[in-house]
C-alpha atoms as a PDB file:
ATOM      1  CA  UNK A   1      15.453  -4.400   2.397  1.00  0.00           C
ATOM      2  CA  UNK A   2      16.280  -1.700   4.302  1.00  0.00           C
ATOM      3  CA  UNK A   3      19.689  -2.446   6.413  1.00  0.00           C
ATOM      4  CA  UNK A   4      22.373  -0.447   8.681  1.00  0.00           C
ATOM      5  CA  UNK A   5      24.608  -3.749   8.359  1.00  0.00           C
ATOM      6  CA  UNK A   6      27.421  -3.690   5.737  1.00  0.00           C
ATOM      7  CA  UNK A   7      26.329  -5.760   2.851  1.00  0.00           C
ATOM      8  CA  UNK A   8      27.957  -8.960   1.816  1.00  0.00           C
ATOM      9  CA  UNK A   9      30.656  -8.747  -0.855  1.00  0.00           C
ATOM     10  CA  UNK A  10      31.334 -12.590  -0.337  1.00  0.00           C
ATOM     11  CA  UNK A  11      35.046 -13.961   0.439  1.00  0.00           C
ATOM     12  CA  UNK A  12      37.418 -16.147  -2.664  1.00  0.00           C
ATOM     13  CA  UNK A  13      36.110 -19.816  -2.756  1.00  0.00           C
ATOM     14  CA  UNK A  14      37.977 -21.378   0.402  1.00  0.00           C
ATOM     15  CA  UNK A  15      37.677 -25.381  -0.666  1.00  0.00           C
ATOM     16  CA  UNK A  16      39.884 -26.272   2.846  1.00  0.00           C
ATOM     17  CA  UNK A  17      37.199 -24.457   5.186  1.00  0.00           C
ATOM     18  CA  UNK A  18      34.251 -26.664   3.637  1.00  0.00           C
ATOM     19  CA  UNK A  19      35.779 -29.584   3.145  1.00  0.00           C
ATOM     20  CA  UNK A  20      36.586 -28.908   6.596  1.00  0.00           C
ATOM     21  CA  UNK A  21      32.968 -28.819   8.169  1.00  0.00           C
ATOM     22  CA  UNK A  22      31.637 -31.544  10.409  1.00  0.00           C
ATOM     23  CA  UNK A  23      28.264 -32.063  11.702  1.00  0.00           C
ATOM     24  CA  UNK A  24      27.235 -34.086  14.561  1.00  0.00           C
ATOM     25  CA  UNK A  25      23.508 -34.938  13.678  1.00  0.00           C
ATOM     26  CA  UNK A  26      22.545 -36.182  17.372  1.00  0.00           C
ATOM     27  CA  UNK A  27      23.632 -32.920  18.997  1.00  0.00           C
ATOM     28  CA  UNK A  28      21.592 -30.903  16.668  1.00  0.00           C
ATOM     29  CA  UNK A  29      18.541 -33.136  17.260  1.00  0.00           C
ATOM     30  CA  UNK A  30      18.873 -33.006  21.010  1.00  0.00           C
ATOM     31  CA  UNK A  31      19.183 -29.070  21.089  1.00  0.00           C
ATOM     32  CA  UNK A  32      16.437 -28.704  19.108  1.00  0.00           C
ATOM     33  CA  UNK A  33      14.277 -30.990  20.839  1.00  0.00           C
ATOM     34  CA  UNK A  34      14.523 -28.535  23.691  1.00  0.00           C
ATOM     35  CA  UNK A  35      14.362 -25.068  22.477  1.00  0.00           C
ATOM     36  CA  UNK A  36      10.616 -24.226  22.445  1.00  0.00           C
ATOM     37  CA  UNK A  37      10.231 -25.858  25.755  1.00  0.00           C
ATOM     38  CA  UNK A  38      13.128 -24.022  27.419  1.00  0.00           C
ATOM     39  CA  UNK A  39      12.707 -20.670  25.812  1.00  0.00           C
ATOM     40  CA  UNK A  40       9.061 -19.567  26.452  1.00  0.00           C
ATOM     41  CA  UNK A  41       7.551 -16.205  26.827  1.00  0.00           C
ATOM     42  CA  UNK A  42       4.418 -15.145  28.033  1.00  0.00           C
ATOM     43  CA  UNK A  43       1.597 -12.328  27.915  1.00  0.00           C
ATOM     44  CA  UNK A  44       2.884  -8.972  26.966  1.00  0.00           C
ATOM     45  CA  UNK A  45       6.242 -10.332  25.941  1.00  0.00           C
ATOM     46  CA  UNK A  46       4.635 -12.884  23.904  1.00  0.00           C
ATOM     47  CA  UNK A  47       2.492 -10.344  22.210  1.00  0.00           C
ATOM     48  CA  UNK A  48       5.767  -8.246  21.720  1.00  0.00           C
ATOM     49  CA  UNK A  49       7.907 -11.208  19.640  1.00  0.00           C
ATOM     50  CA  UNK A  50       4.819 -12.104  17.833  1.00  0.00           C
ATOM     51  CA  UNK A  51       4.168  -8.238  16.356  1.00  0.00           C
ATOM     52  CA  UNK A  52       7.932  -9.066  15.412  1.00  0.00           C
ATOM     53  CA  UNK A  53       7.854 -11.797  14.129  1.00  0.00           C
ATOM     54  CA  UNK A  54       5.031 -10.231  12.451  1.00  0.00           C
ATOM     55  CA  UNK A  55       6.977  -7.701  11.011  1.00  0.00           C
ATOM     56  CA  UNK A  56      10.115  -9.896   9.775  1.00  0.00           C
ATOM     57  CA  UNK A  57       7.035 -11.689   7.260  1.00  0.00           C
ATOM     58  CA  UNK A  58       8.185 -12.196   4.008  1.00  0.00           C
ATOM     59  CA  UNK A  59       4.007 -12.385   2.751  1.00  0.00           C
ATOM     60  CA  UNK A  60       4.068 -14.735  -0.217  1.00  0.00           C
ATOM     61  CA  UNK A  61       1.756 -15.974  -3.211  1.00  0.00           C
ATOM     62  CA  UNK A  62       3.492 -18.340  -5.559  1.00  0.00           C
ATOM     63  CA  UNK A  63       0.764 -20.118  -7.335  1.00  0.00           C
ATOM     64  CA  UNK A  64       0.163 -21.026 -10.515  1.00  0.00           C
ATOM     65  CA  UNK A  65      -3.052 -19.172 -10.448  1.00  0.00           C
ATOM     66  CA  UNK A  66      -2.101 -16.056  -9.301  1.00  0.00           C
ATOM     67  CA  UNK A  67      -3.688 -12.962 -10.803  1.00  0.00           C
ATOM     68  CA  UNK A  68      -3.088  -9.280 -10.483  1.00  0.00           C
ATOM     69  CA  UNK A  69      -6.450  -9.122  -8.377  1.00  0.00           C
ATOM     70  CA  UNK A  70      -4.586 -11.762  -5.606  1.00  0.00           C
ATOM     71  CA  UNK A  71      -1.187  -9.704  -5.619  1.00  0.00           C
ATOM     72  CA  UNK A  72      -3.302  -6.459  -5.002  1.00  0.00           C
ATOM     73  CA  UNK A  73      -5.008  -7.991  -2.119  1.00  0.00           C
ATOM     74  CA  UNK A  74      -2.105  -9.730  -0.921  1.00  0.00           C
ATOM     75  CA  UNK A  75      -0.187  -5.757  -1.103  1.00  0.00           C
ATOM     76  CA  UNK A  76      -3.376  -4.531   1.395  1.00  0.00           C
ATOM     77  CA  UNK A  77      -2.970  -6.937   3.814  1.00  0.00           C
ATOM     78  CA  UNK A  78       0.771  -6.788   3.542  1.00  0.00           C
ATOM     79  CA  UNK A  79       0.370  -2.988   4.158  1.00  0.00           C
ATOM     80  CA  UNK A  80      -2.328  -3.581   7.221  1.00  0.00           C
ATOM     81  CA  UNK A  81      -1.829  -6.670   8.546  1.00  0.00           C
ATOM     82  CA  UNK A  82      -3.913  -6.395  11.826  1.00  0.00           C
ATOM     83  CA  UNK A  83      -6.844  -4.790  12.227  1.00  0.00           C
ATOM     84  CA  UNK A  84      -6.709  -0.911  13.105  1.00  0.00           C
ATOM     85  CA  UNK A  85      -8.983  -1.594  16.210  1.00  0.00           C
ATOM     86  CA  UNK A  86      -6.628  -3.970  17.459  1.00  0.00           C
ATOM     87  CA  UNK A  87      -3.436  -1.819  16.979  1.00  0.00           C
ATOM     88  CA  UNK A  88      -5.367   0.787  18.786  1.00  0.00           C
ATOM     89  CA  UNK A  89      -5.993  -2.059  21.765  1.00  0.00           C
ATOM     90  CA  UNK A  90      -2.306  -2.407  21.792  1.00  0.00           C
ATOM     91  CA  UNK A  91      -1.861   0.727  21.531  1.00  0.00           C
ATOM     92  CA  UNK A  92       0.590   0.769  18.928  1.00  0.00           C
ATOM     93  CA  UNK A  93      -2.454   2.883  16.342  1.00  0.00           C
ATOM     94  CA  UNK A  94       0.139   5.623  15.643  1.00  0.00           C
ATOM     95  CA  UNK A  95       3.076   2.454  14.475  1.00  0.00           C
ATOM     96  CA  UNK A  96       3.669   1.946  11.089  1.00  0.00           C
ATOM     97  CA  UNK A  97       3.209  -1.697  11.526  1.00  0.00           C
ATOM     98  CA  UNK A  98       3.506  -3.846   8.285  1.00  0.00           C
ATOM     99  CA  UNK A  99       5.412  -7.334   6.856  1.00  0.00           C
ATOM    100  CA  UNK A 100       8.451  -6.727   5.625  1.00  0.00           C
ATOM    101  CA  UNK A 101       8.095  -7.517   2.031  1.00  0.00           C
ATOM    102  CA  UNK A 102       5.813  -9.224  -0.336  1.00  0.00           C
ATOM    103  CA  UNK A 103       7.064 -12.228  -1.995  1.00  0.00           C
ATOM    104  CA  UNK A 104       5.715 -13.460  -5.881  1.00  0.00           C
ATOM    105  CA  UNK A 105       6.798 -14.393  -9.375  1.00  0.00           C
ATOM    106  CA  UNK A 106       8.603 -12.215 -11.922  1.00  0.00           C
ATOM    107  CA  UNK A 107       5.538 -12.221 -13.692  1.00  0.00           C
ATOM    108  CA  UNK A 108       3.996 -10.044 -10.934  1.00  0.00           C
ATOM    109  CA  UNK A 109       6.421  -7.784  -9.730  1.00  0.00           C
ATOM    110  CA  UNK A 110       4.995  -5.159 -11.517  1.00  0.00           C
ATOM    111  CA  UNK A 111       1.714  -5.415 -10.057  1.00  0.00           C
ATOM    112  CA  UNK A 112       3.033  -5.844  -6.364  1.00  0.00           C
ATOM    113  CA  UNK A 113       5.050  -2.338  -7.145  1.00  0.00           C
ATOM    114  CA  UNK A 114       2.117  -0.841  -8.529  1.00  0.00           C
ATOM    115  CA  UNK A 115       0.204  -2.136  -5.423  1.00  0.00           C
ATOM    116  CA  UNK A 116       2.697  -1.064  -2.687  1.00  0.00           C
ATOM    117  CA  UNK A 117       3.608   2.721  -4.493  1.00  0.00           C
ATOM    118  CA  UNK A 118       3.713   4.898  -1.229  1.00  0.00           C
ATOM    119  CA  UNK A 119       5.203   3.037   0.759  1.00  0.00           C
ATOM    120  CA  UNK A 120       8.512   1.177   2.032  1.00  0.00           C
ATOM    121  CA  UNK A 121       7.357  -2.249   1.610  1.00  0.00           C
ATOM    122  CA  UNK A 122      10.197  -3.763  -1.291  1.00  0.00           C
ATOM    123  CA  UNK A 123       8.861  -6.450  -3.717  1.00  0.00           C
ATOM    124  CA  UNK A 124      10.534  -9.488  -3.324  1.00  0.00           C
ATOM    125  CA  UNK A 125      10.885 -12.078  -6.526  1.00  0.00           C
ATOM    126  CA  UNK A 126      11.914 -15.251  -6.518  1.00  0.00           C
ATOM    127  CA  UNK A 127      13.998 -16.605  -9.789  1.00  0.00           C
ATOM    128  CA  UNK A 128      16.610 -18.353 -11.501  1.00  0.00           C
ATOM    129  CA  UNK A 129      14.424 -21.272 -12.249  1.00  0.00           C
ATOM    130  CA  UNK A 130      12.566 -21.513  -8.625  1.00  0.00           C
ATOM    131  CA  UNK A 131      11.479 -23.949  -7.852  1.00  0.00           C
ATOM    132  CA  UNK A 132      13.574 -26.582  -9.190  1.00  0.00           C
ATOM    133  CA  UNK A 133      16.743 -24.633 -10.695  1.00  0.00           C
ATOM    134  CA  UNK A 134      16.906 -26.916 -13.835  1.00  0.00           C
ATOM    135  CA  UNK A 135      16.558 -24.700 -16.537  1.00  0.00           C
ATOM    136  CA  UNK A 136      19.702 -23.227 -18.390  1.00  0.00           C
ATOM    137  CA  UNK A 137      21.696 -20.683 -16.610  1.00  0.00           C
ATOM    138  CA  UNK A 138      21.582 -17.885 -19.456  1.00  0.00           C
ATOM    139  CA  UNK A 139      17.007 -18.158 -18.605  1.00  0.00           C
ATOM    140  CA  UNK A 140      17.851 -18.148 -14.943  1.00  0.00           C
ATOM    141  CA  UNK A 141      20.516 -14.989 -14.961  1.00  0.00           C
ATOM    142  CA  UNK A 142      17.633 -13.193 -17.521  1.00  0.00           C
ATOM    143  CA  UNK A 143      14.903 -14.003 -14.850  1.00  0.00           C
ATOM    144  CA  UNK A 144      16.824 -12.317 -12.362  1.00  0.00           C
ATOM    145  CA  UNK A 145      17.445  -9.406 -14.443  1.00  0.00           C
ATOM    146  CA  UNK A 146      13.479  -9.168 -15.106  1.00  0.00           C
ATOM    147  CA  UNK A 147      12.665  -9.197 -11.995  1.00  0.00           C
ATOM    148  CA  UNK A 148      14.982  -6.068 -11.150  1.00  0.00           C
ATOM    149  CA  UNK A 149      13.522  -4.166 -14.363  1.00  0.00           C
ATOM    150  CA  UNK A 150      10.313  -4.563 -13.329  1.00  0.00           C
ATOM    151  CA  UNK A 151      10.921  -3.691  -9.309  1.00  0.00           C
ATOM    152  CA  UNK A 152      11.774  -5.593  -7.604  1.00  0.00           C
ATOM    153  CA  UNK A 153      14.514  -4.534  -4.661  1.00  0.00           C
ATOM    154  CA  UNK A 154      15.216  -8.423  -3.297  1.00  0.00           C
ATOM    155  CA  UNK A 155      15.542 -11.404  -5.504  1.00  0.00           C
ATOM    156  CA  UNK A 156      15.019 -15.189  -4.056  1.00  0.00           C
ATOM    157  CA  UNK A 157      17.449 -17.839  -5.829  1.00  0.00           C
ATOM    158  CA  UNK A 158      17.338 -21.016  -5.851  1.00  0.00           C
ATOM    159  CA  UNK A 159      20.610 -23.303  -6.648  1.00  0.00           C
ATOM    160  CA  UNK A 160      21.123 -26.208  -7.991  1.00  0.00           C
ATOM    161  CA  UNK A 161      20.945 -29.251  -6.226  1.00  0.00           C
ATOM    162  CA  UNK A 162      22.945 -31.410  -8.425  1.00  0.00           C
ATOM    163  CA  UNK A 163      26.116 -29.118  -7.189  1.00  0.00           C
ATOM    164  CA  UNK A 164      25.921 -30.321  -3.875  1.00  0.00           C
ATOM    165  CA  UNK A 165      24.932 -33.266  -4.345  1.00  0.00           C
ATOM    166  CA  UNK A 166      28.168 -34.181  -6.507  1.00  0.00           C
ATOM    167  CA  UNK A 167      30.294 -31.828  -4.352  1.00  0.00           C
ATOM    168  CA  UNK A 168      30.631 -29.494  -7.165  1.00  0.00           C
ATOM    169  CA  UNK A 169      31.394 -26.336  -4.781  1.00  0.00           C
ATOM    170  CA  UNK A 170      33.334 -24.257  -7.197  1.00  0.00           C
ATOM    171  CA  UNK A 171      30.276 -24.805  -9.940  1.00  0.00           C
ATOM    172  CA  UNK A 172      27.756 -23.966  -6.958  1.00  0.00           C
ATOM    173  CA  UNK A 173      30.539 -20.882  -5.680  1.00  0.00           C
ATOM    174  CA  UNK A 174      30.486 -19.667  -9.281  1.00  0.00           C
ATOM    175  CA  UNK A 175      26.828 -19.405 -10.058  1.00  0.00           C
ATOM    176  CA  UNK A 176      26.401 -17.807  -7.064  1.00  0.00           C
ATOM    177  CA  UNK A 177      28.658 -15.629  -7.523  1.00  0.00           C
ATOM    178  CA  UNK A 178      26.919 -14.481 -11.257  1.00  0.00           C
ATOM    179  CA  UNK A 179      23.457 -13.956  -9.801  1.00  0.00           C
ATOM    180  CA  UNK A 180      25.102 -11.874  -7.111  1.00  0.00           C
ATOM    181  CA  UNK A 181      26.672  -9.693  -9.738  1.00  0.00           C
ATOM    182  CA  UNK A 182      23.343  -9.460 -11.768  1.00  0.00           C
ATOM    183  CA  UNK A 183      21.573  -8.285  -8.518  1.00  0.00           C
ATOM    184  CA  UNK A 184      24.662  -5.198  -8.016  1.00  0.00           C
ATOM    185  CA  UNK A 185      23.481  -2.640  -5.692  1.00  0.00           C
ATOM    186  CA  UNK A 186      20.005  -2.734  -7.204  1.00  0.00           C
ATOM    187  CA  UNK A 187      18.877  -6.064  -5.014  1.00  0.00           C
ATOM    188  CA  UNK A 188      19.759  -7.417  -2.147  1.00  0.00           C
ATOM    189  CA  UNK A 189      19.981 -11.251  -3.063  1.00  0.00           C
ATOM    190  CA  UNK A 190      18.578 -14.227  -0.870  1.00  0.00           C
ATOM    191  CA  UNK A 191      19.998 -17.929  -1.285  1.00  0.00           C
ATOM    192  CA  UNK A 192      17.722 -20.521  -1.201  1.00  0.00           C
ATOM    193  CA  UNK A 193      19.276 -23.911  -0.709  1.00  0.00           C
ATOM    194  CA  UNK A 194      16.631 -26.152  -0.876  1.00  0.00           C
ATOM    195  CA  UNK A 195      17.603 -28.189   2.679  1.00  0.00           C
ATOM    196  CA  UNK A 196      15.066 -30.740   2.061  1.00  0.00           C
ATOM    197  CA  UNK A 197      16.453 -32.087  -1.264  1.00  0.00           C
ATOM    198  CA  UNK A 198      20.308 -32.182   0.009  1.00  0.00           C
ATOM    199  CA  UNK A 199      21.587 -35.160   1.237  1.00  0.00           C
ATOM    200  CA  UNK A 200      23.114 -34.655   4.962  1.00  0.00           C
ATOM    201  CA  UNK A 201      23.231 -31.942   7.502  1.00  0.00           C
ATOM    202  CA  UNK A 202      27.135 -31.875   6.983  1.00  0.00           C
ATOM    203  CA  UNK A 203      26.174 -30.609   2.623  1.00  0.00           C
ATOM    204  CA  UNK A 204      23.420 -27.839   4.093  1.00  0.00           C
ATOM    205  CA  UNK A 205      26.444 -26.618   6.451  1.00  0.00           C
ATOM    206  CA  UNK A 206      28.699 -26.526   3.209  1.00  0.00           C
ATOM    207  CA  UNK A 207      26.321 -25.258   1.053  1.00  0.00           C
ATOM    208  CA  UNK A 208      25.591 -22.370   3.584  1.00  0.00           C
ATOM    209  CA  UNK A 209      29.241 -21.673   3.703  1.00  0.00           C
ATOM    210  CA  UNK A 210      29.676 -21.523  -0.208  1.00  0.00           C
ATOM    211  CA  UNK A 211      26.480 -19.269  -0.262  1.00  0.00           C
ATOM    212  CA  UNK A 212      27.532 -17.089   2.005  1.00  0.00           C
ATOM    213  CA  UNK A 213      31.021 -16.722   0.368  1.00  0.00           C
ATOM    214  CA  UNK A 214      29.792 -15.735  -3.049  1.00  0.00           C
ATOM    215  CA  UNK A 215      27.936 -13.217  -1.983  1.00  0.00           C
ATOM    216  CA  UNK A 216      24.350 -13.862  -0.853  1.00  0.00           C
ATOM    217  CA  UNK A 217      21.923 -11.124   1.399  1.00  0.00           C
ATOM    218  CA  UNK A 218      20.462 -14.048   3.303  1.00  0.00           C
ATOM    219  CA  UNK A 219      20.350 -17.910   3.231  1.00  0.00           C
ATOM    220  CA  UNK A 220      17.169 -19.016   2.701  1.00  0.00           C
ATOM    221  CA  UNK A 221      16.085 -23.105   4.146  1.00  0.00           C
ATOM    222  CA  UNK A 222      13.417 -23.846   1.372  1.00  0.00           C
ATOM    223  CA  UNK A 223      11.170 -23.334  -1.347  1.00  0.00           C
ATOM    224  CA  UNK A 224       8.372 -24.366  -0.067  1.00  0.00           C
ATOM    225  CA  UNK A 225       8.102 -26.650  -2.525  1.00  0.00           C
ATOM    226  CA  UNK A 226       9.869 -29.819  -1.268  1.00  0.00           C
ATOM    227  CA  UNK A 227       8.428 -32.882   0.646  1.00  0.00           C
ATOM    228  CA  UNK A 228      10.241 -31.577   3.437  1.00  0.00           C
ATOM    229  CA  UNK A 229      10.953 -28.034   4.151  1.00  0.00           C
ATOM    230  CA  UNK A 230      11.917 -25.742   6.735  1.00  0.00           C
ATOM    231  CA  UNK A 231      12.865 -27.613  10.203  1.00  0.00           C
ATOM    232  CA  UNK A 232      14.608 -26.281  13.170  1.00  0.00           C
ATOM    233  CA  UNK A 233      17.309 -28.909  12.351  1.00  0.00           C
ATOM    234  CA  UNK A 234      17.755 -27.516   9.428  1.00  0.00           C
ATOM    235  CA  UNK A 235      17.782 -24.020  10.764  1.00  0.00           C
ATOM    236  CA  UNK A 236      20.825 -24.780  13.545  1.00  0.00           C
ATOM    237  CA  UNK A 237      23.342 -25.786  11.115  1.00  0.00           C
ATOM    238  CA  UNK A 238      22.237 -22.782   8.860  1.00  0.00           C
ATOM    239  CA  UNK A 239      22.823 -20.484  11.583  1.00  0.00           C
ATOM    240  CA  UNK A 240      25.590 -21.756  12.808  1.00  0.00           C
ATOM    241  CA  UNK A 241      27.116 -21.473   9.708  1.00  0.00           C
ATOM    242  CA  UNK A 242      25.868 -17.865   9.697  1.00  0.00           C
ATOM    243  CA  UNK A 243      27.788 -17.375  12.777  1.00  0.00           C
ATOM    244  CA  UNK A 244      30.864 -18.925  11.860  1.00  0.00           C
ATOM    245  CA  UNK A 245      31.026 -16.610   9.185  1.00  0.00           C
ATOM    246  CA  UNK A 246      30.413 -13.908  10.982  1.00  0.00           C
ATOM    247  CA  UNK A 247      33.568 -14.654  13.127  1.00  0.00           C
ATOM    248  CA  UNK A 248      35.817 -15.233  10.622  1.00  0.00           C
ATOM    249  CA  UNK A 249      34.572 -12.385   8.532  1.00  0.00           C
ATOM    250  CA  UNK A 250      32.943  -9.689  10.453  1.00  0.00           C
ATOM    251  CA  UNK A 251      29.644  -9.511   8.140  1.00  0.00           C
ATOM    252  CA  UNK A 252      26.443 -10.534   9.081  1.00  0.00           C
ATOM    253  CA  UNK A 253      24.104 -12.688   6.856  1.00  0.00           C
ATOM    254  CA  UNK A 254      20.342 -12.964   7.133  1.00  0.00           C
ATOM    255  CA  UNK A 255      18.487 -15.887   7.573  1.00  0.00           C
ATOM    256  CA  UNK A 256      15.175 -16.942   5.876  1.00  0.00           C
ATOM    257  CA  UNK A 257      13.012 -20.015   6.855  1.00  0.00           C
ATOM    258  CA  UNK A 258      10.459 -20.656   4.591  1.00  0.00           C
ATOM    259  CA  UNK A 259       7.948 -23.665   3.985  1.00  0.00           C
ATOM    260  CA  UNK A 260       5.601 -25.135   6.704  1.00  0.00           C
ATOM    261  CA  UNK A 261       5.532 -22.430   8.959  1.00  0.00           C
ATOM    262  CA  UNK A 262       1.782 -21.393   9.632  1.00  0.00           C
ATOM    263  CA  UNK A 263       1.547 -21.371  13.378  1.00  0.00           C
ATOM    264  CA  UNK A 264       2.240 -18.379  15.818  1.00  0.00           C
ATOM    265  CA  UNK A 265       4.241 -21.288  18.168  1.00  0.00           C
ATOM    266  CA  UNK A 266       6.893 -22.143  15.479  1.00  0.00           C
ATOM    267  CA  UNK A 267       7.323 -18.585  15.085  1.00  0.00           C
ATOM    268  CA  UNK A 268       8.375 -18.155  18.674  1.00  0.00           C
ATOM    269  CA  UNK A 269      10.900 -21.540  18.605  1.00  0.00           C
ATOM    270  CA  UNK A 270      12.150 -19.827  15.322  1.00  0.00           C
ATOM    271  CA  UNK A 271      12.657 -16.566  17.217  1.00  0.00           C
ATOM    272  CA  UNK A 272      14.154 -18.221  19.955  1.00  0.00           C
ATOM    273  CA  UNK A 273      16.415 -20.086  17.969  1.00  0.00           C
ATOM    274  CA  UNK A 274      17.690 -16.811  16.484  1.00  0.00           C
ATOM    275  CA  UNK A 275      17.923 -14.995  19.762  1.00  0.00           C
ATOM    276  CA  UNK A 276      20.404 -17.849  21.537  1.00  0.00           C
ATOM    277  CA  UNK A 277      22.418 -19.093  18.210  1.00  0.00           C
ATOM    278  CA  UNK A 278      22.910 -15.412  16.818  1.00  0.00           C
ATOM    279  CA  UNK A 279      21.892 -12.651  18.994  1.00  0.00           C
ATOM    280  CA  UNK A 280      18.531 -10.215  19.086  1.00  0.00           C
ATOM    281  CA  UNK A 281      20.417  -8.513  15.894  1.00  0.00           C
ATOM    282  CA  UNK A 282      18.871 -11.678  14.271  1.00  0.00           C
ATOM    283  CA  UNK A 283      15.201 -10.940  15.560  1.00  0.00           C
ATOM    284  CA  UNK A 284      15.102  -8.066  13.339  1.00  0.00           C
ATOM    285  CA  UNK A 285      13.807  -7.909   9.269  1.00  0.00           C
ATOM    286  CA  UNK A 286      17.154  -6.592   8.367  1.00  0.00           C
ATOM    287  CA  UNK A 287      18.548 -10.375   9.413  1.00  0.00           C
ATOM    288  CA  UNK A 288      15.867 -12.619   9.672  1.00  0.00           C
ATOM    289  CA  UNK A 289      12.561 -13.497   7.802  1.00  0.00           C
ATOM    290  CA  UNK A 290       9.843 -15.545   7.274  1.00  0.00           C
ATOM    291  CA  UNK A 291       8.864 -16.794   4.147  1.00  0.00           C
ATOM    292  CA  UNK A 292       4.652 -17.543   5.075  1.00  0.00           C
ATOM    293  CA  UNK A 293       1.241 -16.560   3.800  1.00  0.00           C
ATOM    294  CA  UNK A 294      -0.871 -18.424   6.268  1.00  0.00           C
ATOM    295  CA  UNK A 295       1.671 -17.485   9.566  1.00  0.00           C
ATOM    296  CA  UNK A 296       0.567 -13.897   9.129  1.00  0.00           C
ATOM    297  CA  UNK A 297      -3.363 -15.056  10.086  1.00  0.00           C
ATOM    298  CA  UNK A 298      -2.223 -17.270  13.400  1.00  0.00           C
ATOM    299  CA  UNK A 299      -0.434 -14.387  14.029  1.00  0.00           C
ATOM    300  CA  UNK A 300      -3.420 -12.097  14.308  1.00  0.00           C
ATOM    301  CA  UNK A 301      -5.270 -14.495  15.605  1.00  0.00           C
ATOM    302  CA  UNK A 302      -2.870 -14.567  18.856  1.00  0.00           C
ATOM    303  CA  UNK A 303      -2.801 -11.181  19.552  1.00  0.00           C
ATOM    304  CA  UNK A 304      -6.522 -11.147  19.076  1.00  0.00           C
ATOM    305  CA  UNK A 305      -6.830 -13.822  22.178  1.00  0.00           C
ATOM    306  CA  UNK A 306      -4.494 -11.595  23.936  1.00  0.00           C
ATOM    307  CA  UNK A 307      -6.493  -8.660  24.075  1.00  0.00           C
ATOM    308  CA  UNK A 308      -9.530 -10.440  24.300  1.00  0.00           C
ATOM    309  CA  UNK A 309      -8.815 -13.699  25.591  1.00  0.00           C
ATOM    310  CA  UNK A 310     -10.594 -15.783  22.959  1.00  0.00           C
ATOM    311  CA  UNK A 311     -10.041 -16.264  19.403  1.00  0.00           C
ATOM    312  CA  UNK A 312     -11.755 -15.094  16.420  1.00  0.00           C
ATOM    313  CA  UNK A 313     -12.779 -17.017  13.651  1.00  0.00           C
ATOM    314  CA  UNK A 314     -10.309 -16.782  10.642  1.00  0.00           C
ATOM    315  CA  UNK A 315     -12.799 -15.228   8.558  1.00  0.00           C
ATOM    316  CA  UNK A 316     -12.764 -12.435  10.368  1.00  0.00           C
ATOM    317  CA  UNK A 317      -8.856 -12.211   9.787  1.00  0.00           C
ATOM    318  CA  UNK A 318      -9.493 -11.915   5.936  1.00  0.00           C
ATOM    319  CA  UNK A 319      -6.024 -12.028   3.803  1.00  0.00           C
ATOM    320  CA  UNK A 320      -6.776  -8.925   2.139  1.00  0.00           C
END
């Protein structure tokens, strides 16, 4: 993950600032019931944020049946994600265009590094018991350290639920704070809180708060996993909890949704969201990403229908 920003050291556990937060659950439905329709943009422009949002693509496989043959495909599209005719169309042939990292198991890190040698594409892992966060802590720190011994340079956790759920905040503050230890200077560390399994907007706001003190890279919406995952609702409080600790601290945090998102449109609201609640900092891969497999091929397919003004099949937008 390359960054110019300062990273995040994280802040003491400050129990009167979360106990503090307050949500108002109508107000975050109504301004996200109007973002995509106020914030549009068209032709070129649109073309522009989607080759962003292109780049900000975390490109993910995390499948039980994963192989080193899928990861090795995965690594070629994440290295040439549209089509060289195409870039030459835009005329961007001579840009090093490419996602920003690719996303899999600890299992495969080593074949995603193997896959992406030459490059500046970082391996992502997820860890610590993803997706569920149930197993012991001592097999979720040793995933993480895995992961980093293997290659990877960014390392997905996921918490545990039951913390928030039971407002145990210095528990949640505390294991935090371990896996950002184990990841040092080697990884830059990404939280992922699981939105859809916590109870109220008011515990993802906390929970984005505690993350953010002990440490973490980015806050990260979902697995992918859950019934429900990421959601622009979701996504306000996150950020404005991103921005709140900005202000108070002076350090930026990244944001990650994850889970759902397949469709060039939700990119755009996504984007927009970032631009208005955070600034273009947040349009960048440095701040933002998306965790998707399937949003990279929309993706392509939109800028093909921009230069040609139809759309291709999606077999001829092959994933690798």
């Amino acid at each position: 993950m390359a960054t110019h920003n300062k990273r995040n050291s994280g802040t003491p556990l400050d129990l009167e600032w979360v106990y503090d937060a307050r949500v108002n659950r109508s107000a975050v439905e109504r301004r996200t019931a109007t973002l995509a329709g106020r914030r549009t943009v068209k032709k070129e422009w649109q073309a522009a944020w989607l080759l962003r949002a292109l780049t900000c693509i975390d490109l993910t496989t995390l499948a039980g049946d994963d192989t080193p043959g899928r990861v090795k495909r995965l690594c070629a599209k994440a290295k040439q994600p549209i089509r060289r005719d195409m870039l030459a169309a835009l005329g961007i042939a001579d840009q090093n265009i490419t996602v920003a990292a690719v996303c899999v198991y600890p299992n495969r890190v080593r074949d995603a590094v193997e896959a992406l040698q030459g490059t500046s594409i970082p391996v992502a892992s997820v860890a610590t018991g993803f997706p569920a966060g149930q197993t012991p802590l001592t097999q979720r720190v040793a995933e993480i350290e895995q992961a980093i011994e293997y290659g990877a340079k960014e390392i997905d956790v996921v918490i545990s639920r039951t913390q928030v759920l039971t407002g145990d905040w210095k528990g949640l503050y505390n294991e935090i704070r371990l896996f950002r230890e184990v990841c040092g200077d080697g990884a830059h560390m990404k939280t992922i809180l699981a939105t859809g399994d916590l109870g109220t907007l008011k515990q993802i706001y906390q929970a984005s708060l505690v993350a953010m003190m002990a440490g973490s890279d980015f806050i990260k919406t979902s697995t992918g996993k859950e019934s429900v995952n990421a959601t622009l609702e979701y996504s306000l409080v996150m950020t404005r909890a991103i921005r709140e600790y900005q202000q108070r601290t002076g350090i930026k945090v990244g944001f990650k949704p994850a889970g759902g998102i397949s469709k060039a449109k939700q990119a755009l609201a996504w984007q927009a969201l970032m631009k208005e609640e955070l600034g273009v900092e947040w349009l960048m891969p440095d701040l933002f990403r998306f965790g998707a497999s399937s949003l990279l091929t929309d993706l392509e397919r939109q800028l093909y229908h921009y230069l040609t003004g139809h759309y291709a099949a999606r077999h001829h937008m092959p994933m690798g």
